[in-house]
Protein backbone atom coordinates (compact mmCIF):
# COMPACT_ATOMS: atom_id res chain seq x y z
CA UNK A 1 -191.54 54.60 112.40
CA UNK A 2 -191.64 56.87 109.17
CA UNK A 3 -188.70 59.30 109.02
CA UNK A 4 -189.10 62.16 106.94
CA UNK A 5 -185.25 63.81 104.78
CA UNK A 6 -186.55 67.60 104.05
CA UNK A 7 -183.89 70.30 103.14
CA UNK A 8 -181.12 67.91 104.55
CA UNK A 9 -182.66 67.81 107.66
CA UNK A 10 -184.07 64.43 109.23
CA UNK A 11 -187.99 64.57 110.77
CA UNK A 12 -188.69 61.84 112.90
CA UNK A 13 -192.56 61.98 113.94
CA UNK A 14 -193.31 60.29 117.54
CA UNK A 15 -196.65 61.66 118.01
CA UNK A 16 -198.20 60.58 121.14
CA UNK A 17 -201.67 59.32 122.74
CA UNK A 18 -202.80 62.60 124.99
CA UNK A 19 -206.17 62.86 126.61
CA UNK A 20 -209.03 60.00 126.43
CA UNK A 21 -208.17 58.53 122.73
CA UNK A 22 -206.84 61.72 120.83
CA UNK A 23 -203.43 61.70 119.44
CA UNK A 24 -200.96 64.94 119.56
CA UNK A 25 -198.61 65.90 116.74
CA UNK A 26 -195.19 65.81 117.69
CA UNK A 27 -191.35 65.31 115.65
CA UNK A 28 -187.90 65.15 116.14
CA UNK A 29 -186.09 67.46 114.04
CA UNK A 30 -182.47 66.49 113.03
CA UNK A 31 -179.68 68.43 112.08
CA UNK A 32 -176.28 66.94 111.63
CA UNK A 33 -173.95 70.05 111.96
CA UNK A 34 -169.69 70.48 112.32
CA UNK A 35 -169.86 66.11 112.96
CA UNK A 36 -172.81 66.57 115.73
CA UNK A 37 -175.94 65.86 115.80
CA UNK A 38 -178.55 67.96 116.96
CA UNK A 39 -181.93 67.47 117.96
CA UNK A 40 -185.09 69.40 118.50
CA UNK A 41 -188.54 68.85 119.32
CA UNK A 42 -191.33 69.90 117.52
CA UNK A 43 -195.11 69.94 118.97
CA UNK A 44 -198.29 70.80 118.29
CA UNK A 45 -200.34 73.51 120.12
CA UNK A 46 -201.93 71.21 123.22
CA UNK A 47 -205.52 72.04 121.27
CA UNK A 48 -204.63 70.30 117.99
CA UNK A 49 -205.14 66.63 118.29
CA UNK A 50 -206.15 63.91 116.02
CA UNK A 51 -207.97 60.54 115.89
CA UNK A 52 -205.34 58.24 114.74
CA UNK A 53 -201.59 58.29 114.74
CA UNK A 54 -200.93 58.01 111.30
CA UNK A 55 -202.81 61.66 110.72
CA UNK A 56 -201.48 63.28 113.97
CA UNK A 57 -198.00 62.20 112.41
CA UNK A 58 -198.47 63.54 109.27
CA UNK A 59 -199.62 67.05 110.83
CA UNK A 60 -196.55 66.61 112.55
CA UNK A 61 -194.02 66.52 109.57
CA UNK A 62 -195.74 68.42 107.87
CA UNK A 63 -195.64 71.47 110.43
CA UNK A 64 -192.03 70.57 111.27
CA UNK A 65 -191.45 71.19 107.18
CA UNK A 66 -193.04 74.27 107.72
CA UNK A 67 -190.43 75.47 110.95
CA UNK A 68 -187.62 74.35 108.50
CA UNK A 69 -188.67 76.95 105.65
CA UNK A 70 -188.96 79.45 107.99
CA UNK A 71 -185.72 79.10 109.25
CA UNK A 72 -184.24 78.48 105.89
C-alpha cells in the first residue's frame, strides 16, 4: 500500500471496490499529536468512482491533500 507524508501528516489510501466493478476514493489521514495518534477517514462523495484502484487512490490523496490545506 502507498502511503503518502504531506505537511507532516501521514495519508494512507485504502480505496475500496463499491458497486459492480467501480472503485471509491477513500484515505486514512494521520496525525501524530501530544504522543497519540490520530486517525481520520477521508471519502469520496458516493458519485465519484473510478475504474481501477490505482486512480481511485490517487483521487484519494490527492483530495485528502486538499482537506489538509484547508485546515492548515
Amino acid at each position: 500500500m502507498l502511503v503518502v507524508e504531506y505537511r507532516g501528516r501521514t495519508i494512507e489510501p485504502q480505496s475500496y471496490l463499491s458497486d459492480g466493478d467501480q472503485w471509491h476514493p477513500k484515505a486514512i489521514l494521520l496525525t501524530h499529536e501530544d504522543g497519540s495518534v490520530r486517525t481520520l477517514p477521508i471519502v469520496a462523495h458516493v458519485d465519484i468512482t473510478f475504474a481501477t484502484e490505482h486512480e481511485a487512490n490517487a483521487h484519494a490523496v490527492e483530495m485528502t491533500k486538499k482537506w489538509i490545506d484547508e485546515r492548515s
